[in-house]
Protein backbone atom coordinates (compact mmCIF):
# COMPACT_ATOMS: atom_id res chain seq x y z
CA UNK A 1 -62.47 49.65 -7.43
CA UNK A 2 -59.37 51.48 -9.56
CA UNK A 3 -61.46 54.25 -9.32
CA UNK A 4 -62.35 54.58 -5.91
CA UNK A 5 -58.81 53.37 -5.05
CA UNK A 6 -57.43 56.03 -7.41
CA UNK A 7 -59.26 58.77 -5.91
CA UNK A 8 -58.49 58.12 -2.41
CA UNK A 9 -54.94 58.40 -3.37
CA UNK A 10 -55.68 61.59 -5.06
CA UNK A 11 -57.20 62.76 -1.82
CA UNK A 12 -54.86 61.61 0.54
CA UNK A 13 -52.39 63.58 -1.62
CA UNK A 14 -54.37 66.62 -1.95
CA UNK A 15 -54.64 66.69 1.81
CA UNK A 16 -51.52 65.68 3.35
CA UNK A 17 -51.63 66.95 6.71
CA UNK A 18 -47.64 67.19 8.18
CA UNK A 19 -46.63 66.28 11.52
CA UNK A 20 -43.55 65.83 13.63
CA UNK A 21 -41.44 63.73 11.30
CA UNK A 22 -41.03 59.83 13.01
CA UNK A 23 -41.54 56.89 10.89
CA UNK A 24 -38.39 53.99 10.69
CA UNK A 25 -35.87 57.17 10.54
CA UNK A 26 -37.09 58.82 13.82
CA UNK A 27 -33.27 59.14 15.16
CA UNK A 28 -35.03 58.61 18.91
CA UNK A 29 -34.81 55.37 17.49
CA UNK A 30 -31.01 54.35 17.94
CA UNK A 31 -31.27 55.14 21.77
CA UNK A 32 -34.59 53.13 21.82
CA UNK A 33 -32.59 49.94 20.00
CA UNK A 34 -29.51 50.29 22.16
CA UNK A 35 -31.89 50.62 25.65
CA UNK A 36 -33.29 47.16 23.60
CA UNK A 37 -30.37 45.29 23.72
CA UNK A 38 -29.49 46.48 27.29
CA UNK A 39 -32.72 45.50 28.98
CA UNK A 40 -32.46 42.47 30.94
CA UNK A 41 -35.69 40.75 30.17
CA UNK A 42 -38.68 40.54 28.58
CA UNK A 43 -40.57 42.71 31.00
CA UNK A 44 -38.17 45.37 30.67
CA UNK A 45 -38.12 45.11 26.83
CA UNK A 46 -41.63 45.40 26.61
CA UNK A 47 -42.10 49.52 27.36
CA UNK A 48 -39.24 50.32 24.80
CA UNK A 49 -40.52 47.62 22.44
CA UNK A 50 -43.75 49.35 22.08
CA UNK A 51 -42.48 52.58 21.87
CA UNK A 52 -40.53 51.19 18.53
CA UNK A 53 -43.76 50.16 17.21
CA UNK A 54 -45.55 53.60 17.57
CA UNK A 55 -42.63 55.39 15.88
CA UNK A 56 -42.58 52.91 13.28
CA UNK A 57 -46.38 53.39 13.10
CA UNK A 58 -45.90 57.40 12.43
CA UNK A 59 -45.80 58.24 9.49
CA UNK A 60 -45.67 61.99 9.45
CA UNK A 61 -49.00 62.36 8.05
CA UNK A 62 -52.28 62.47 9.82
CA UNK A 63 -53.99 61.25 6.79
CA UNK A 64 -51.66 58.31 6.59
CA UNK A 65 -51.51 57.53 9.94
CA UNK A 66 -55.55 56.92 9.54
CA UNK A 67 -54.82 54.48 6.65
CA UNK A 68 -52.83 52.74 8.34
CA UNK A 69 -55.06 52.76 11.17
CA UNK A 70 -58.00 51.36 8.84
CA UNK A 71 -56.11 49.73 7.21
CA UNK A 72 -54.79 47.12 10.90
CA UNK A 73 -58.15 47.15 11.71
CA UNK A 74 -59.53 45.85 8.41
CA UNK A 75 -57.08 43.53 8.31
CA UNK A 76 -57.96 42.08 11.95
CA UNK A 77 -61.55 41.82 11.10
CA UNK A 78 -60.49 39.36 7.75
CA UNK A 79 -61.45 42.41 5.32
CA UNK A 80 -58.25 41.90 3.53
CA UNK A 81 -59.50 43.74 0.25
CA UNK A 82 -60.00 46.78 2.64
CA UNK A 83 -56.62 46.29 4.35
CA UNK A 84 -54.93 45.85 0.70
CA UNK A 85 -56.17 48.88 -0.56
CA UNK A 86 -55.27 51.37 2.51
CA UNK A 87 -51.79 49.53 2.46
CA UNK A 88 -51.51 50.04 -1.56
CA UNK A 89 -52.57 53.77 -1.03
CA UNK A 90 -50.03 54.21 1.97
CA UNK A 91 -46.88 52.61 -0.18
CA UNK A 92 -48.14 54.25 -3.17
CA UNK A 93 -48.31 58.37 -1.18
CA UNK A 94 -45.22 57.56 0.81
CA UNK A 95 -42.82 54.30 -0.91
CA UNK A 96 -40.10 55.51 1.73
CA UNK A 97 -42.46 54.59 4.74
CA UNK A 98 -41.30 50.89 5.89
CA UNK A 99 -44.60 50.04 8.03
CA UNK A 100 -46.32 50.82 4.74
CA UNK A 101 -44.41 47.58 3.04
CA UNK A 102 -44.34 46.09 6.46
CA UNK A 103 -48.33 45.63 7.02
CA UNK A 104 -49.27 44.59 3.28
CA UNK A 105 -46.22 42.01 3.44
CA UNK A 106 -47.77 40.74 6.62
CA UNK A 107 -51.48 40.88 5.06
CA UNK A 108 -49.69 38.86 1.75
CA UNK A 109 -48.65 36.25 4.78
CA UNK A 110 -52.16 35.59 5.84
CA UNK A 111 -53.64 35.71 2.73
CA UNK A 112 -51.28 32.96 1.20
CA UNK A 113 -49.49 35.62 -1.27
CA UNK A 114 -45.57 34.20 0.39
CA UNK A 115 -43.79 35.18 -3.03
CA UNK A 116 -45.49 38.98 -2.48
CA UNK A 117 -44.27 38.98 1.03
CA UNK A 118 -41.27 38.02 0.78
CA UNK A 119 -40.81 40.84 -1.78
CA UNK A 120 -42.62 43.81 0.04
CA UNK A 121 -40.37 42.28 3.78
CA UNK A 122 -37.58 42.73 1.56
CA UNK A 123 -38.54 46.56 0.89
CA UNK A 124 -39.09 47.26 4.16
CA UNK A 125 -35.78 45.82 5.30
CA UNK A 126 -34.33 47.78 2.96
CA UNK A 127 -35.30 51.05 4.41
CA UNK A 128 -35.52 49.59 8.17
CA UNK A 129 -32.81 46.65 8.37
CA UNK A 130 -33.69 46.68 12.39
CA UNK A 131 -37.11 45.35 11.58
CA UNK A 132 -37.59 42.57 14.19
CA UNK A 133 -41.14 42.32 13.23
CA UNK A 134 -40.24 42.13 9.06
CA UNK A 135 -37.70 39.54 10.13
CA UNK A 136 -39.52 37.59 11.96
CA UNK A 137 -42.47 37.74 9.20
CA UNK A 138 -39.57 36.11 6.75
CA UNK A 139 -38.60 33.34 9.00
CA UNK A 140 -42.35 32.84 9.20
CA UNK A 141 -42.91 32.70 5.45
CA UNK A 142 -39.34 30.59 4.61
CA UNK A 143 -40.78 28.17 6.98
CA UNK A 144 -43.83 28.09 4.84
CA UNK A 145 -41.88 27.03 1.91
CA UNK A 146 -40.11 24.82 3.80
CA UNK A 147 -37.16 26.84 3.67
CA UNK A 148 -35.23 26.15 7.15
CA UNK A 149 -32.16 27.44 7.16
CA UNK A 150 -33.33 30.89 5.32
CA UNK A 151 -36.15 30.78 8.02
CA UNK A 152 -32.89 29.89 10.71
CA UNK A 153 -31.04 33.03 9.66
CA UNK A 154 -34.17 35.12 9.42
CA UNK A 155 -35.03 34.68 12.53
CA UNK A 156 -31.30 34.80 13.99
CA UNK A 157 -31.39 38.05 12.83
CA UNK A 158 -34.46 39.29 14.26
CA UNK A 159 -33.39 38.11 17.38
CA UNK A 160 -29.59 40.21 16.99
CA UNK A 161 -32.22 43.49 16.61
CA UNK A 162 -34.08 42.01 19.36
CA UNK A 163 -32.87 39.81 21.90
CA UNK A 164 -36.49 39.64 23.78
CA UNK A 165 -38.53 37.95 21.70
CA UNK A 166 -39.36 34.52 23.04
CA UNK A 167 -41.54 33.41 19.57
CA UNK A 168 -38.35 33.76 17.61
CA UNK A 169 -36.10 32.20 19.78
CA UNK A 170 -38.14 29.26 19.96
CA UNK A 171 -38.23 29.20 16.66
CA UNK A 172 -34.32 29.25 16.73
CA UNK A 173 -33.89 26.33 18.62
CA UNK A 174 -36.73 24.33 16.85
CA UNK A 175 -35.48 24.86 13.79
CA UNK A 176 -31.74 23.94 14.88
CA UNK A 177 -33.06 21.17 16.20
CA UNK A 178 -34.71 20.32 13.00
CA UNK A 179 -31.86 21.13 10.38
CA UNK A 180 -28.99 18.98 13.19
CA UNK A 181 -31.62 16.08 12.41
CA UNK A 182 -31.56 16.84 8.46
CA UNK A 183 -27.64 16.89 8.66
CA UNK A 184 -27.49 13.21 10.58
């Protein structure tokens, strides 16, 4: 498996195939947050949400952008050594790609690796601090260590990049709900 892994990398490498630059420094991205914040609902959020997501998605490699599309879709059909080893490759090529982090931390989630999570959600907030999804993926894994208020302000903070995501702000008031009890 080093091998084949070790190649692929290798090839990926060899034939890096460049594109028009977008990835979590795309700067069509500030206009995209700020139309965010100044939507009025959810159905309004939902167009410029998604176009977040596909420039956070773009790499600006072809070859990347193909692990990373193997590498979703091994991860949604439960073939998480597949999924590991696209998302290993894609951090590896390009360690300045946040989705890269942001996809294995979310495949650590499901696979029960929280400590590994944590650590790659960190990463990727370093290099995309506005990553609803990456903060929402810590206040899911705090909770899972029983970790409320860190789970509180993680998913506070998802919810100041974006104020149109109902799962979070359910979360918000559940778990304010559940630390007012603790404090009784």
């Amino acid at each position: 498996m080093v091998f084949v892994r070790s190649c692929l990398v290798l090839l990926v490498a060899t034939f890096m195939a460049t594109t028009v630059m977008a990835d979590q420094k795309d700067a069509r991205l500030t206009d995209l947050f700020q139309r965010l914040h100044d939507a009025e609902d959810a159905e309004e959020s939902a167009p410029i949400q998604a176009k977040i997501w596909l420039l956070w998605h773009q790499s600006g490699s072809h070859t990347l952008d193909l692990l990373m599309e193997r590498g979703i879709r091994a991860m949604e059909a439960d073939d998480f050594e597949i999924a590991l080893t696209m998302f290993n490759s894609i951090i590896e090529i390009k360690p300045e790609f946040a989705e890269g982090w942001n996809k294995r931390a979310t495949l650590n989630y499901m696979t029960g690796r929280h400590e590994e999570s944590i650590k790659d959600i960190e990463r990727t907030l370093k290099l995309e601090p506005r990553h609803f999804g990456a903060l929402s993926g810590l206040g899911m894994v705090n909770m899972a260590f029983k970790r409320n208020e860190e789970a509180l302000k993680a998913f506070q903070r998802a919810l100041d990049a974006n104020p149109h995501m109902p799962g979070a702000r359910m979360q918000v008031q559940s778990l304010e709900r559940l630390l007012r009890g603790q404090r009784v």
